[in-house]
Protein backbone atom coordinates (compact mmCIF):
# COMPACT_ATOMS: atom_id res chain seq x y z
CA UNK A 1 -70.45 106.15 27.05
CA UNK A 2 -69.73 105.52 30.90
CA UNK A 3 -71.28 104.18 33.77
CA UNK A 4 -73.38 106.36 35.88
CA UNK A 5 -73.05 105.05 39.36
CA UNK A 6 -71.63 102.81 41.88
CA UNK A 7 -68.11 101.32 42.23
CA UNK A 8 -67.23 101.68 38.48
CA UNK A 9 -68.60 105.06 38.28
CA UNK A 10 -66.67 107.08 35.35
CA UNK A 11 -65.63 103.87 33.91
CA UNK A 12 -65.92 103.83 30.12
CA UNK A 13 -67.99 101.62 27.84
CA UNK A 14 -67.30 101.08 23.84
CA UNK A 15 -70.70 100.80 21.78
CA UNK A 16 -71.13 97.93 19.61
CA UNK A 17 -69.50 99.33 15.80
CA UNK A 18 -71.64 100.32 13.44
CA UNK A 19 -76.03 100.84 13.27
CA UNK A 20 -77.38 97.65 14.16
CA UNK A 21 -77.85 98.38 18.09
CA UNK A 22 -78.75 101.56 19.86
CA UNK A 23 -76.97 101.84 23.20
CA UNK A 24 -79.62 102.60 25.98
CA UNK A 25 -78.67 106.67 26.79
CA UNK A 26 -77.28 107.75 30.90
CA UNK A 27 -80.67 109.17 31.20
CA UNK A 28 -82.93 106.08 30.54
CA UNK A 29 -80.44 103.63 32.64
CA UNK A 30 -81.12 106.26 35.64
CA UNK A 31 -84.40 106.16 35.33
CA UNK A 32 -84.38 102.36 35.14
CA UNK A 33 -82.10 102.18 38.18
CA UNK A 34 -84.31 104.47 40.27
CA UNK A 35 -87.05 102.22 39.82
CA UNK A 36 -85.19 99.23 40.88
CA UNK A 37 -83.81 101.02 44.16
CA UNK A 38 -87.21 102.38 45.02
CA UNK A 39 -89.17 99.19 44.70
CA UNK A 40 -86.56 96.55 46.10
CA UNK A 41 -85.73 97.16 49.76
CA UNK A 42 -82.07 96.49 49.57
CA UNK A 43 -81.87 98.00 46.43
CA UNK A 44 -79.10 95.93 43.38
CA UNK A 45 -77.41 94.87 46.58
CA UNK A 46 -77.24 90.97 46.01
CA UNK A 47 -79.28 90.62 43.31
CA UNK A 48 -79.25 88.66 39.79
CA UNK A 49 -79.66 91.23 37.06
CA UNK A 50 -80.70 89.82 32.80
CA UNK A 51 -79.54 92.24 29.76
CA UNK A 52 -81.42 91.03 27.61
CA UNK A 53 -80.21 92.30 23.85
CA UNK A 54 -77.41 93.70 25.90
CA UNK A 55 -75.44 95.48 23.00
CA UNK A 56 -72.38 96.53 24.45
CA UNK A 57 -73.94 95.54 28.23
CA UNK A 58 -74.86 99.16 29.88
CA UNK A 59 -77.26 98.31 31.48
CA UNK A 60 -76.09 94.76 32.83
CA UNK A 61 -72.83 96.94 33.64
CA UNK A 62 -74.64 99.28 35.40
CA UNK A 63 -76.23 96.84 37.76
CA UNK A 64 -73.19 95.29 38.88
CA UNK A 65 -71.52 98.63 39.35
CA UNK A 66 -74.55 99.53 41.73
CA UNK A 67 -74.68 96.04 43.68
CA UNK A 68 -75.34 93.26 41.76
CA UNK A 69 -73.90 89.79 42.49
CA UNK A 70 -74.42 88.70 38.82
CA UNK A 71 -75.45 89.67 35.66
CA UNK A 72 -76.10 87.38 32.43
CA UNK A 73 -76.26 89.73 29.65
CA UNK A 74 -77.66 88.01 26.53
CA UNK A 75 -77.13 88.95 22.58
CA UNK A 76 -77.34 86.88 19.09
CA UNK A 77 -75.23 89.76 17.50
CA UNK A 78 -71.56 88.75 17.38
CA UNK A 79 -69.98 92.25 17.59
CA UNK A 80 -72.37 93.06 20.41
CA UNK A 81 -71.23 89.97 22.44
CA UNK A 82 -67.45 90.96 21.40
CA UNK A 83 -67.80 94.58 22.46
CA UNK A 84 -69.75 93.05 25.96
CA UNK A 85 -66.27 90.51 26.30
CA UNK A 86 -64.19 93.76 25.75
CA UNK A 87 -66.11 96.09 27.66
């Protein structure tokens, strides 16, 4: 998996082992991301993202690579918050 814009586009992500998460797919995170830019003026630029049952964090990644100034990304699954630490 990578990261589909912004300053860390190209960089690569690692997916939380195993079948207990589902990592959210380059088209869906576009999509999301479109919406954000279209109905926020300045776009991510400044603002404070939540990935909330991050996984392995695409999405919160995703946000800072387009602008954000912080992202909490959240998860009660151990391997997910290890993959998030090493991602």
């Amino acid at each position: 998996m990578r990261i589909i814009a912004g300053e860390l586009r190209g960089r690569h992500i690692d997916a939380v082992p195993g079948d207990e998460t589902r990592p959210t797919t380059d088209r869906v995170r576009e999509a999301i991301a479109s919406s954000v830019i279209s109905n926020l003026e300045s776009g991510f630029e400044g603002t404070r993202a939540l990935d909330a049952f991050a996984g392995c964090g695409a999405l919160g990644f995703e946000a800072i690579s387009r602008g954000s100034a912080f992202c909490l990304m959240v998860d009660d699954l151990q391997r997910a918050v290890s993959t998030i630490k090493a991602n």
